[in-house]
PDB file of N, CA and C in Angstrom:
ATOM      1  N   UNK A   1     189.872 155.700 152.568  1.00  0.00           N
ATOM      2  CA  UNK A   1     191.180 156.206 152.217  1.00  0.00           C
ATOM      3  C   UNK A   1     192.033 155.015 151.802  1.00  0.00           C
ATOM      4  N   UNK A   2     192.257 155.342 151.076  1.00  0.00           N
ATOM      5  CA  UNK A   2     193.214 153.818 150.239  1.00  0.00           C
ATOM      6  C   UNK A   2     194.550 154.317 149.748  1.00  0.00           C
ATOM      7  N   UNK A   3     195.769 153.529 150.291  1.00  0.00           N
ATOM      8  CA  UNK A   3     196.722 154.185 149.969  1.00  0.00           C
ATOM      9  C   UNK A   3     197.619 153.383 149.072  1.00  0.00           C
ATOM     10  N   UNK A   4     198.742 153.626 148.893  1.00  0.00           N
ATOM     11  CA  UNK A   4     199.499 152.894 147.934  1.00  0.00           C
ATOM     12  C   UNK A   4     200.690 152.404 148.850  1.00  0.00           C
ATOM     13  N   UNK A   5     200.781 151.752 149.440  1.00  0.00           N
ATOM     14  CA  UNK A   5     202.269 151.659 150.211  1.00  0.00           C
ATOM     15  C   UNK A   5     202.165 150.685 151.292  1.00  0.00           C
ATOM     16  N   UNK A   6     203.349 150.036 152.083  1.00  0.00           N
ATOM     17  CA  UNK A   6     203.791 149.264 152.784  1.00  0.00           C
ATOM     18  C   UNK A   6     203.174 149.735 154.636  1.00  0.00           C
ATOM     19  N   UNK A   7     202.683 150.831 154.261  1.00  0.00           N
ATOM     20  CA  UNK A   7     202.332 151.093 155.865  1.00  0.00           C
ATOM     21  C   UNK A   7     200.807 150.264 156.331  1.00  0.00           C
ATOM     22  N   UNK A   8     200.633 149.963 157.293  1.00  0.00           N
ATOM     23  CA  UNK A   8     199.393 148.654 157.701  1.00  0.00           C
ATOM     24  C   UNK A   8     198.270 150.216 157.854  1.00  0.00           C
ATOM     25  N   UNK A   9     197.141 149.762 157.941  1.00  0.00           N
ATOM     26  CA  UNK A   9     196.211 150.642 158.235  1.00  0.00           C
ATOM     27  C   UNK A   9     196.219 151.150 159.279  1.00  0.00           C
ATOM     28  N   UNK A  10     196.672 150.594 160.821  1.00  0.00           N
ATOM     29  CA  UNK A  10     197.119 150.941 161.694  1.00  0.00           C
ATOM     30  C   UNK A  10     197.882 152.173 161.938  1.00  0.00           C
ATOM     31  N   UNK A  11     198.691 152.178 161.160  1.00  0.00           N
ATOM     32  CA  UNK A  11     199.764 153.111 160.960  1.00  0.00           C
ATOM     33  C   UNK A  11     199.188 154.491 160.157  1.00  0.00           C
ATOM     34  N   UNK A  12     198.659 154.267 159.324  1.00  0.00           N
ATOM     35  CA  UNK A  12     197.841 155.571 158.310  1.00  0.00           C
ATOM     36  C   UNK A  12     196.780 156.068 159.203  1.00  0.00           C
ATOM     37  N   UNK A  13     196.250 155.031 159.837  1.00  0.00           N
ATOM     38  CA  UNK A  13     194.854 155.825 160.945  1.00  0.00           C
ATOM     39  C   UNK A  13     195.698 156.483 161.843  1.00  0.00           C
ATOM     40  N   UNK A  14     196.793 156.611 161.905  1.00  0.00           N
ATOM     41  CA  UNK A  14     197.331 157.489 163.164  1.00  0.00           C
ATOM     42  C   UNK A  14     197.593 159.251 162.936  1.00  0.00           C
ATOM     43  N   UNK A  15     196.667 159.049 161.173  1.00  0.00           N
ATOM     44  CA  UNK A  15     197.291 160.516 160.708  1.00  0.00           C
ATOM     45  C   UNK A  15     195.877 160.932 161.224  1.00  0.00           C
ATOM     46  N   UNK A  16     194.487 159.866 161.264  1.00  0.00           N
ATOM     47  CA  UNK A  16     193.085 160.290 160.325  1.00  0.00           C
ATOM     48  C   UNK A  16     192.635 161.771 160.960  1.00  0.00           C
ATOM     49  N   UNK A  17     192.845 162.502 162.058  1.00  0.00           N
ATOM     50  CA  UNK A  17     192.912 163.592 161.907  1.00  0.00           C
ATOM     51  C   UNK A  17     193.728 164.840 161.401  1.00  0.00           C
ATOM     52  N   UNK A  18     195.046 164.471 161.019  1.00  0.00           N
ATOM     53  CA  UNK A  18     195.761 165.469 161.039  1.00  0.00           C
ATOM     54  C   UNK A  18     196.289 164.826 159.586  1.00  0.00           C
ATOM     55  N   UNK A  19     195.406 164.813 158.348  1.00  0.00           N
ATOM     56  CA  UNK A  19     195.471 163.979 157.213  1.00  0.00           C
ATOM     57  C   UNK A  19     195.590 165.131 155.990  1.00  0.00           C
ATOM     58  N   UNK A  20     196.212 165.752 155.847  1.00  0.00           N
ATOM     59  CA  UNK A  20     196.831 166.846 155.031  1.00  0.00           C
ATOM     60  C   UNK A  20     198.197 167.082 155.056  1.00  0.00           C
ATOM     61  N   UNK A  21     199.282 167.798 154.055  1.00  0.00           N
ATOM     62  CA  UNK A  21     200.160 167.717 153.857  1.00  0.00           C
ATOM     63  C   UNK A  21     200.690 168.294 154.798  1.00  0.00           C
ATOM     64  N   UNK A  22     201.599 167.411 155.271  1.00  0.00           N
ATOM     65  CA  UNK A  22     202.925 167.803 156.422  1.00  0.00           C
ATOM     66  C   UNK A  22     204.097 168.096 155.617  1.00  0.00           C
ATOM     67  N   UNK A  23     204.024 168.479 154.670  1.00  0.00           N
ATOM     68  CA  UNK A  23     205.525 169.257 154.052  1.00  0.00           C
ATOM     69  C   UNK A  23     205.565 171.014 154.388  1.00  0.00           C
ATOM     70  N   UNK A  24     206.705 171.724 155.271  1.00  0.00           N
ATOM     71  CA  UNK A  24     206.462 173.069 155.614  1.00  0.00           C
ATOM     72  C   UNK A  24     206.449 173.678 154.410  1.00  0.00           C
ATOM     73  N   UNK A  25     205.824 174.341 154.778  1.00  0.00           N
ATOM     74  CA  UNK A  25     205.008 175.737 153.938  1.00  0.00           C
ATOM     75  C   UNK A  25     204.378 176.910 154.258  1.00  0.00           C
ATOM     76  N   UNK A  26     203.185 177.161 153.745  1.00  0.00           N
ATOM     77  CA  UNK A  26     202.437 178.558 154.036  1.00  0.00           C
ATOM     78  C   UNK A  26     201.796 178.255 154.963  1.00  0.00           C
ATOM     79  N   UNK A  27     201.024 177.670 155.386  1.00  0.00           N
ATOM     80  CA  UNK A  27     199.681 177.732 156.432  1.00  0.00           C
ATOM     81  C   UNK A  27     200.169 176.744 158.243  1.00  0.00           C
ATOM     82  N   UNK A  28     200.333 178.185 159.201  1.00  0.00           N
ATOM     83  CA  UNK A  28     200.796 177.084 160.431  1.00  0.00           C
ATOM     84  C   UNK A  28     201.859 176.553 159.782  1.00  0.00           C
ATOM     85  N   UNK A  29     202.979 176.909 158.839  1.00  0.00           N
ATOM     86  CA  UNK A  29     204.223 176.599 158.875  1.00  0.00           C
ATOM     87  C   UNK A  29     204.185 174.868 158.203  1.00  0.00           C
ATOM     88  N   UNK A  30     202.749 175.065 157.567  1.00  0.00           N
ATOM     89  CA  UNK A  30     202.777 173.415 156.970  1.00  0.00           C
ATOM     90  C   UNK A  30     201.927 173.951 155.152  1.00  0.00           C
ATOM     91  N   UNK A  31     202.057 172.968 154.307  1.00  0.00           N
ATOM     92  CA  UNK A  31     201.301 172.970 153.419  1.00  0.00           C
ATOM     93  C   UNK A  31     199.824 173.006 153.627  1.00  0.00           C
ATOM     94  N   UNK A  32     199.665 172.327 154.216  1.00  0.00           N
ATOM     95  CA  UNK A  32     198.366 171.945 154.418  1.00  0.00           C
ATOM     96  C   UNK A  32     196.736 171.376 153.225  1.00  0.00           C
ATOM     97  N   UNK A  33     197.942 171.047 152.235  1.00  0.00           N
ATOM     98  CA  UNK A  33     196.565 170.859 151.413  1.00  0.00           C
ATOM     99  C   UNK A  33     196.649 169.579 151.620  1.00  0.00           C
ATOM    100  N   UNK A  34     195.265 169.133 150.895  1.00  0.00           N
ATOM    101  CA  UNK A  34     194.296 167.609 151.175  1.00  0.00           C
ATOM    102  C   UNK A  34     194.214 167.263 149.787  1.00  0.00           C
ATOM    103  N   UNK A  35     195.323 167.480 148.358  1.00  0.00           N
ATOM    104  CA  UNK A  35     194.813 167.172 147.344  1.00  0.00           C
ATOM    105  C   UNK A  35     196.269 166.189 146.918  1.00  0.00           C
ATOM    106  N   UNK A  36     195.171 164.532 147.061  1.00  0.00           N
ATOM    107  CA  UNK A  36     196.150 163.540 146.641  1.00  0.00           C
ATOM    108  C   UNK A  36     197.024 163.291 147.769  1.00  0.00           C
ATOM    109  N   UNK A  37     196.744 163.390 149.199  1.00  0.00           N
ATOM    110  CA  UNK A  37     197.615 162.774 150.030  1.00  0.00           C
ATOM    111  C   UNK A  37     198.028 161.606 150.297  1.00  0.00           C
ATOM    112  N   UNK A  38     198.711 161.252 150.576  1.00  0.00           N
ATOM    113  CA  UNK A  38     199.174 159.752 150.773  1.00  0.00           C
ATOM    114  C   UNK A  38     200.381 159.742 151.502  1.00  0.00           C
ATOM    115  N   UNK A  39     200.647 158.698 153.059  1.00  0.00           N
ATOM    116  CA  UNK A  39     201.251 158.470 153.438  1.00  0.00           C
ATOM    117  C   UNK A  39     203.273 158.241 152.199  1.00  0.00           C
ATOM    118  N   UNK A  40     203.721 159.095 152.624  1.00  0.00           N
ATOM    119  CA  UNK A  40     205.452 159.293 152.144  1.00  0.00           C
ATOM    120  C   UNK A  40     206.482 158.413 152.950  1.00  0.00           C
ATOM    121  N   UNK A  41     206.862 157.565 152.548  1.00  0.00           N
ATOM    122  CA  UNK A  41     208.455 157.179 153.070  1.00  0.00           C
ATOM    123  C   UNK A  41     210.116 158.059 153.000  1.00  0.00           C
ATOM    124  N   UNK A  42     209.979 158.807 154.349  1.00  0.00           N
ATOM    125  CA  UNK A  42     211.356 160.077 154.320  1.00  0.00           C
ATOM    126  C   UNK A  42     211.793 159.066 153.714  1.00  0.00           C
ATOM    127  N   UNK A  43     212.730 157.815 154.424  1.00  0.00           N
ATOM    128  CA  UNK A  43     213.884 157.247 153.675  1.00  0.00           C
ATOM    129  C   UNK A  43     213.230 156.322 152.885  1.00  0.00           C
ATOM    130  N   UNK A  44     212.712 156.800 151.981  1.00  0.00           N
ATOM    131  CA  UNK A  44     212.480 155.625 150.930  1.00  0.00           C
ATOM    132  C   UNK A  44     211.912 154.308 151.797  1.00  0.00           C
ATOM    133  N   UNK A  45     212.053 153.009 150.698  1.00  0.00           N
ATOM    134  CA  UNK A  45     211.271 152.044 151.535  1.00  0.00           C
ATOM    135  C   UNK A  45     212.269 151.334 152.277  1.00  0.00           C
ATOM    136  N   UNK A  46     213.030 152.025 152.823  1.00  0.00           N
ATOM    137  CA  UNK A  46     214.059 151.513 154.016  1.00  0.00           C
ATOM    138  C   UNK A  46     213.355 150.455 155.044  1.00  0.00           C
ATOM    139  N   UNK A  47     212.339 151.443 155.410  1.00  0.00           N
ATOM    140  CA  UNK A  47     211.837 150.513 156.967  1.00  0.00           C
ATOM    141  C   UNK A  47     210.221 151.204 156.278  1.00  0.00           C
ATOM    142  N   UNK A  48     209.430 150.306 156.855  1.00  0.00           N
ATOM    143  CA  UNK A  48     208.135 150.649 157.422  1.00  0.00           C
ATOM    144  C   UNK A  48     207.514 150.907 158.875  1.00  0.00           C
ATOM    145  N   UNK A  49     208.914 151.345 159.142  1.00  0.00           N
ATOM    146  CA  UNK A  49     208.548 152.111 160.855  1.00  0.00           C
ATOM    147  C   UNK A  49     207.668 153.624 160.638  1.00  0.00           C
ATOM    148  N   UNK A  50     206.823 153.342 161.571  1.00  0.00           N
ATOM    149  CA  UNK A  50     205.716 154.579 161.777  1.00  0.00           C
ATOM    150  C   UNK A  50     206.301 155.814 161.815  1.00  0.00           C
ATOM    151  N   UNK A  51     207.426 156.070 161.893  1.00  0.00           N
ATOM    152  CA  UNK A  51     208.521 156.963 162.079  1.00  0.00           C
ATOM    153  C   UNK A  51     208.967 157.309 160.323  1.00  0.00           C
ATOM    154  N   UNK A  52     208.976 156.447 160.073  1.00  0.00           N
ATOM    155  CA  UNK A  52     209.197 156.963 158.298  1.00  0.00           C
ATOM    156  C   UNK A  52     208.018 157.599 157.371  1.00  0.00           C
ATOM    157  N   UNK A  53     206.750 157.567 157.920  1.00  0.00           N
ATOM    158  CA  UNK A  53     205.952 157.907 157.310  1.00  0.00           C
ATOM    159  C   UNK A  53     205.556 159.563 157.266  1.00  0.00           C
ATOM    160  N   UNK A  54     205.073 160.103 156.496  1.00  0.00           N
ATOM    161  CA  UNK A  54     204.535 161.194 156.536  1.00  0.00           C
ATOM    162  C   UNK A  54     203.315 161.624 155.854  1.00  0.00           C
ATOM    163  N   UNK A  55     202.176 162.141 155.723  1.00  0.00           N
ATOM    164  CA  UNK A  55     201.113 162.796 154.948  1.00  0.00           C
ATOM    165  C   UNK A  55     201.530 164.027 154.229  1.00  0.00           C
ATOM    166  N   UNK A  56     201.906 163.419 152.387  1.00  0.00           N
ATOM    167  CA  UNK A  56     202.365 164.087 151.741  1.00  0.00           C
ATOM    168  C   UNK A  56     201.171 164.510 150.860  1.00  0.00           C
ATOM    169  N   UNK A  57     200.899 165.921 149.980  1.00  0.00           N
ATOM    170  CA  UNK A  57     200.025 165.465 149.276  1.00  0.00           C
ATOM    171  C   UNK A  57     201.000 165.335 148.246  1.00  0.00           C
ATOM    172  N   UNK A  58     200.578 165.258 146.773  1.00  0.00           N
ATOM    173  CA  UNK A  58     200.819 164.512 145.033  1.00  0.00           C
ATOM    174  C   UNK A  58     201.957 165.550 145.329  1.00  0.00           C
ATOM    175  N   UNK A  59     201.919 166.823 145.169  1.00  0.00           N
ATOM    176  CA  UNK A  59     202.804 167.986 144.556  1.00  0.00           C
ATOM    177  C   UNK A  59     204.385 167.690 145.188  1.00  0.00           C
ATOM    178  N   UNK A  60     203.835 167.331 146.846  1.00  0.00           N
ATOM    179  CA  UNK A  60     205.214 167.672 147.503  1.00  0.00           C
ATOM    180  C   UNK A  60     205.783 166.033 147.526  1.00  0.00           C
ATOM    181  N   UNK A  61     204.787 164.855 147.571  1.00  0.00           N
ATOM    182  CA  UNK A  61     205.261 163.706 147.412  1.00  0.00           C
ATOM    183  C   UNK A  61     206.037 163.399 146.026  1.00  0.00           C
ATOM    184  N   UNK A  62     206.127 164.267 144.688  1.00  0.00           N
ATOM    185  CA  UNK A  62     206.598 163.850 143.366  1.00  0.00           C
ATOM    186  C   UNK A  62     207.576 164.707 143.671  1.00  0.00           C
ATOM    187  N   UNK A  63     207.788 165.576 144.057  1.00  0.00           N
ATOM    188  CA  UNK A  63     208.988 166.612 144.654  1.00  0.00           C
ATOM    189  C   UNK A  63     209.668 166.289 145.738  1.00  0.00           C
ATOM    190  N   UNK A  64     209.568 164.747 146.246  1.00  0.00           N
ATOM    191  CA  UNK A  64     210.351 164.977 147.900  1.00  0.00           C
ATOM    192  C   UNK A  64     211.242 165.306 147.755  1.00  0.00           C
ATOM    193  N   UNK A  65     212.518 165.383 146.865  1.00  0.00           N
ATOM    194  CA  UNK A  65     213.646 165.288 147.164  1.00  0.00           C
ATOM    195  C   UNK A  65     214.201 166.763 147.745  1.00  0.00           C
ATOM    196  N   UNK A  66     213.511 167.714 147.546  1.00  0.00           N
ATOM    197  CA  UNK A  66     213.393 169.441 147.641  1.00  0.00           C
ATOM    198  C   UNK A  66     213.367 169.058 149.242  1.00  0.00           C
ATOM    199  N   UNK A  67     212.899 168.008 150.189  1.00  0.00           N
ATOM    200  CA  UNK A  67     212.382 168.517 151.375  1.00  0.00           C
ATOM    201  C   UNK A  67     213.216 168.119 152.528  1.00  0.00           C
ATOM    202  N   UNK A  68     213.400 168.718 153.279  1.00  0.00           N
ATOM    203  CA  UNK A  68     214.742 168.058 154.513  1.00  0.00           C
ATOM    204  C   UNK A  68     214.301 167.535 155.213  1.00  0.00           C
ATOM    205  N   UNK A  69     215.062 166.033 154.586  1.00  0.00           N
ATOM    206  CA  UNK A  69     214.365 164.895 155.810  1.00  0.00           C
ATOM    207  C   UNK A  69     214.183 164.796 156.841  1.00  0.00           C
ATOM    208  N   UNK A  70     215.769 165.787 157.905  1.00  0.00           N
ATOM    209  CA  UNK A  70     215.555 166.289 159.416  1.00  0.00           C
ATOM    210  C   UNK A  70     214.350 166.867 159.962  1.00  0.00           C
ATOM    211  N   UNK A  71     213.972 167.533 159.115  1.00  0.00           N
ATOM    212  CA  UNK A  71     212.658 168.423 159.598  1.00  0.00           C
ATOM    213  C   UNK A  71     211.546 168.041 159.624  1.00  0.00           C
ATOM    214  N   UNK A  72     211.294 166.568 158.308  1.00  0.00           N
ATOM    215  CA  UNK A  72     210.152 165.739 158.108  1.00  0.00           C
ATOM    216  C   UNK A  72     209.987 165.028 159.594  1.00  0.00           C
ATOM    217  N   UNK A  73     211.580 163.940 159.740  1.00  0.00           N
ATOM    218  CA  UNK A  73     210.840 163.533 160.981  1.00  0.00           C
ATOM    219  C   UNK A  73     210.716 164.341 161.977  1.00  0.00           C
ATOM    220  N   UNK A  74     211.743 165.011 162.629  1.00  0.00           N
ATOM    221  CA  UNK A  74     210.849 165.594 163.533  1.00  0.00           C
ATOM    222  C   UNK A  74     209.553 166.050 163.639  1.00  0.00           C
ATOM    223  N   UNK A  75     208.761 166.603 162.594  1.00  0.00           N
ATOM    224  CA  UNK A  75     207.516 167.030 162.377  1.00  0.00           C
ATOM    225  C   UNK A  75     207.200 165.581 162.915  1.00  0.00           C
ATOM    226  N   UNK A  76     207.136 164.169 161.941  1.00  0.00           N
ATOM    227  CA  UNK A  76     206.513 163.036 162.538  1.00  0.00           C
ATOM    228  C   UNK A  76     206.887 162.458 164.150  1.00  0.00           C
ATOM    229  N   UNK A  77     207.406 162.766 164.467  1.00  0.00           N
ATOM    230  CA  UNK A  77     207.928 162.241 166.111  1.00  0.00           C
ATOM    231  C   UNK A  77     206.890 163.185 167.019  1.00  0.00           C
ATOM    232  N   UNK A  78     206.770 164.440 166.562  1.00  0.00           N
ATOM    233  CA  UNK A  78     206.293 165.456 166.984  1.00  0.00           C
ATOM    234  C   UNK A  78     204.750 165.184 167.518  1.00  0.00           C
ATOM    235  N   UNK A  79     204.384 164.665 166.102  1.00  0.00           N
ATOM    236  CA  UNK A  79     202.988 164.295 165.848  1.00  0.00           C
ATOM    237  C   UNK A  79     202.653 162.947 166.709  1.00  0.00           C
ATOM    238  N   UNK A  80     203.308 162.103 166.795  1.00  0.00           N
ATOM    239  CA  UNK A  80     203.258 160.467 167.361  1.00  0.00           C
ATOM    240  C   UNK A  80     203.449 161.062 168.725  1.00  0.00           C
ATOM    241  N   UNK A  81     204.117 161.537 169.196  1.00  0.00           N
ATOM    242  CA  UNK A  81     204.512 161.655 170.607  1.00  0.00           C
ATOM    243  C   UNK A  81     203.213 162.846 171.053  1.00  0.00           C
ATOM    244  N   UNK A  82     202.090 163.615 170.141  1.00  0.00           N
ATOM    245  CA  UNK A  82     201.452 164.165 170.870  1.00  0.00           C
ATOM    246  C   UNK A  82     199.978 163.361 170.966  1.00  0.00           C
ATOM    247  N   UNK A  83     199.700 162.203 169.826  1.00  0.00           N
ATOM    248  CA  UNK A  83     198.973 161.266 169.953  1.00  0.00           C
ATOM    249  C   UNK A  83     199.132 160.219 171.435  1.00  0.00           C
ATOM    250  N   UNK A  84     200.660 160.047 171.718  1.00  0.00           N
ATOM    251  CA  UNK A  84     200.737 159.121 172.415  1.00  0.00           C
ATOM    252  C   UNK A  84     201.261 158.197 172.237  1.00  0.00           C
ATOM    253  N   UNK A  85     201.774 157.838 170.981  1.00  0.00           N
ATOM    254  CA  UNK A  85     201.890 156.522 170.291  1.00  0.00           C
ATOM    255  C   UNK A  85     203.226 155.889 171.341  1.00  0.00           C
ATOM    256  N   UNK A  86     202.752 155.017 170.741  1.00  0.00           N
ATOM    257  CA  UNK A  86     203.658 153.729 171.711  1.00  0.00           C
ATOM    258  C   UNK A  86     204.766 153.205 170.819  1.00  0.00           C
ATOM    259  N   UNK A  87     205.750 153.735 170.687  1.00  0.00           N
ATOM    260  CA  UNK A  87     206.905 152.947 169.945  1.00  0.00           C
ATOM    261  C   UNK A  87     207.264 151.759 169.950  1.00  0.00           C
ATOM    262  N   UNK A  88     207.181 151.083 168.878  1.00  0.00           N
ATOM    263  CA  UNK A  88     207.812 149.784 168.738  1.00  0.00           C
ATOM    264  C   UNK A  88     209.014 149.196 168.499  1.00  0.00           C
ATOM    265  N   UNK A  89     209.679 148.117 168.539  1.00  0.00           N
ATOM    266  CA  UNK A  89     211.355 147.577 168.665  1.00  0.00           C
ATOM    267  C   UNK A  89     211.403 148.207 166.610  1.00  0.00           C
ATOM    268  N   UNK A  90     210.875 147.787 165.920  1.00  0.00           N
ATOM    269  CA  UNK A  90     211.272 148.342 164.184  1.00  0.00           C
ATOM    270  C   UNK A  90     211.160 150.048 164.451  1.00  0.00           C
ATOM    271  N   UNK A  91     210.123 150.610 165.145  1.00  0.00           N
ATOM    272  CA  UNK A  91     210.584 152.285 165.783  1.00  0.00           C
ATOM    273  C   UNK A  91     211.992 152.374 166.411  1.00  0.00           C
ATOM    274  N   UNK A  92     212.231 151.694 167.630  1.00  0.00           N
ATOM    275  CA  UNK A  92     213.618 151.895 168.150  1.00  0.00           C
ATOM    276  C   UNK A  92     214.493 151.446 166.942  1.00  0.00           C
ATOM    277  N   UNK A  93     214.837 150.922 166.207  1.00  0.00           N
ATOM    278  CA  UNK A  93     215.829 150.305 165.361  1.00  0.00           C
ATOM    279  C   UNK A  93     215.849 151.835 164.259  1.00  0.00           C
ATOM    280  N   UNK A  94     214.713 151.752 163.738  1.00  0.00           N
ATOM    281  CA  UNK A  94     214.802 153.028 162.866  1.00  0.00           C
ATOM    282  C   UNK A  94     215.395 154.440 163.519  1.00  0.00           C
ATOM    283  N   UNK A  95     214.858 154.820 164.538  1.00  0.00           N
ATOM    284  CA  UNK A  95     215.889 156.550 165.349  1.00  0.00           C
ATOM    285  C   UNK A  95     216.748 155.504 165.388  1.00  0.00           C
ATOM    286  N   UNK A  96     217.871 154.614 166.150  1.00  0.00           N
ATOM    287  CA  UNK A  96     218.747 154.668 165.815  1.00  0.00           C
ATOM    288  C   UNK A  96     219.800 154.712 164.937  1.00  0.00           C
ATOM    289  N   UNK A  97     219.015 154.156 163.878  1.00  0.00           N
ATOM    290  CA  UNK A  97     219.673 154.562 162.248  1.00  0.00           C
ATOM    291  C   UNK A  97     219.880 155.539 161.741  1.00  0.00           C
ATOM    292  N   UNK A  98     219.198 156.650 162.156  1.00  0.00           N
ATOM    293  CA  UNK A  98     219.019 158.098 161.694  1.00  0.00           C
ATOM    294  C   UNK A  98     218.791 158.684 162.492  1.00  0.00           C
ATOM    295  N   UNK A  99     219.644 158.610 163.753  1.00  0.00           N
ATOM    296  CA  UNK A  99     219.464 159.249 165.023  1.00  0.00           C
ATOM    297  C   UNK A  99     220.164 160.788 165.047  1.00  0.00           C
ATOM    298  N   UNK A 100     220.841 160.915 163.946  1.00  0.00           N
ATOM    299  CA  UNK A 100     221.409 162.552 163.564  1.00  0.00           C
ATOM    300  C   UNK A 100     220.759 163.452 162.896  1.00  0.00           C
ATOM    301  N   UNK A 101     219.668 162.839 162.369  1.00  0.00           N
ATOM    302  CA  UNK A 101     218.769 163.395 161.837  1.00  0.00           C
ATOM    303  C   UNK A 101     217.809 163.963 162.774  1.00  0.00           C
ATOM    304  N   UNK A 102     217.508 163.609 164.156  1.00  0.00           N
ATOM    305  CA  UNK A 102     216.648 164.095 164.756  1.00  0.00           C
ATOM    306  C   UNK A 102     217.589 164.867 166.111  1.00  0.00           C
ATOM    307  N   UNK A 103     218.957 165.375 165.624  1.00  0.00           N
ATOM    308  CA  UNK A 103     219.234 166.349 166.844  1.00  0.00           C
ATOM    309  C   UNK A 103     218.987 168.072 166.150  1.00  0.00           C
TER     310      UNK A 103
END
């Protein structure tokens, strides 16, 4: 899987099961397709906190702007916090930047 973007491999292996489009939609309330995915930056290339990322595929990644960023991360917090993930100080810095976004 080879991606195009600022996120470390570290960070993209945290999707490798759940590696289909996280933009809501039809299926389980998600897109769910696998065509052309690639890790998405909600806020642009603001931060490369694990928290900004998402598994977009082509359609909904050339369309983000249609998608509400509130809902993106939470979907990603959602996902990290049921992996386990361990937040880091560039994680804490990022929710606090956009900490209205996730009430």
């Amino acid at each position: 899987m080879k991606l195009r973007n600022d996120f470390s491999d570290e960070q993209k292996a945290l999707w490798v099961f759940d590696y289909w489009c996280h933009a809501p939609g039809k299926k389980d309330g998600y897109c769910k397709s696998n065509e052309g995915v690639s890790i998405h930056h909600i806020f642009h290339r603001d931060s490369n906190s694990t928290l900004n990322g998402i598994p977009l595929c082509f359609n909904h990644h050339t369309n983000y702007t249609f998608l509400n960023k509130s809902e993106l991360l939470k979907i990603v917090i959602k996902h990290l916090l049921k992996i386990n993930y361990q937040f880091n100080e560039e994680d804490i810095k990022f929710y606090k930047k956009y900490e209205q976004y996730y009430e």
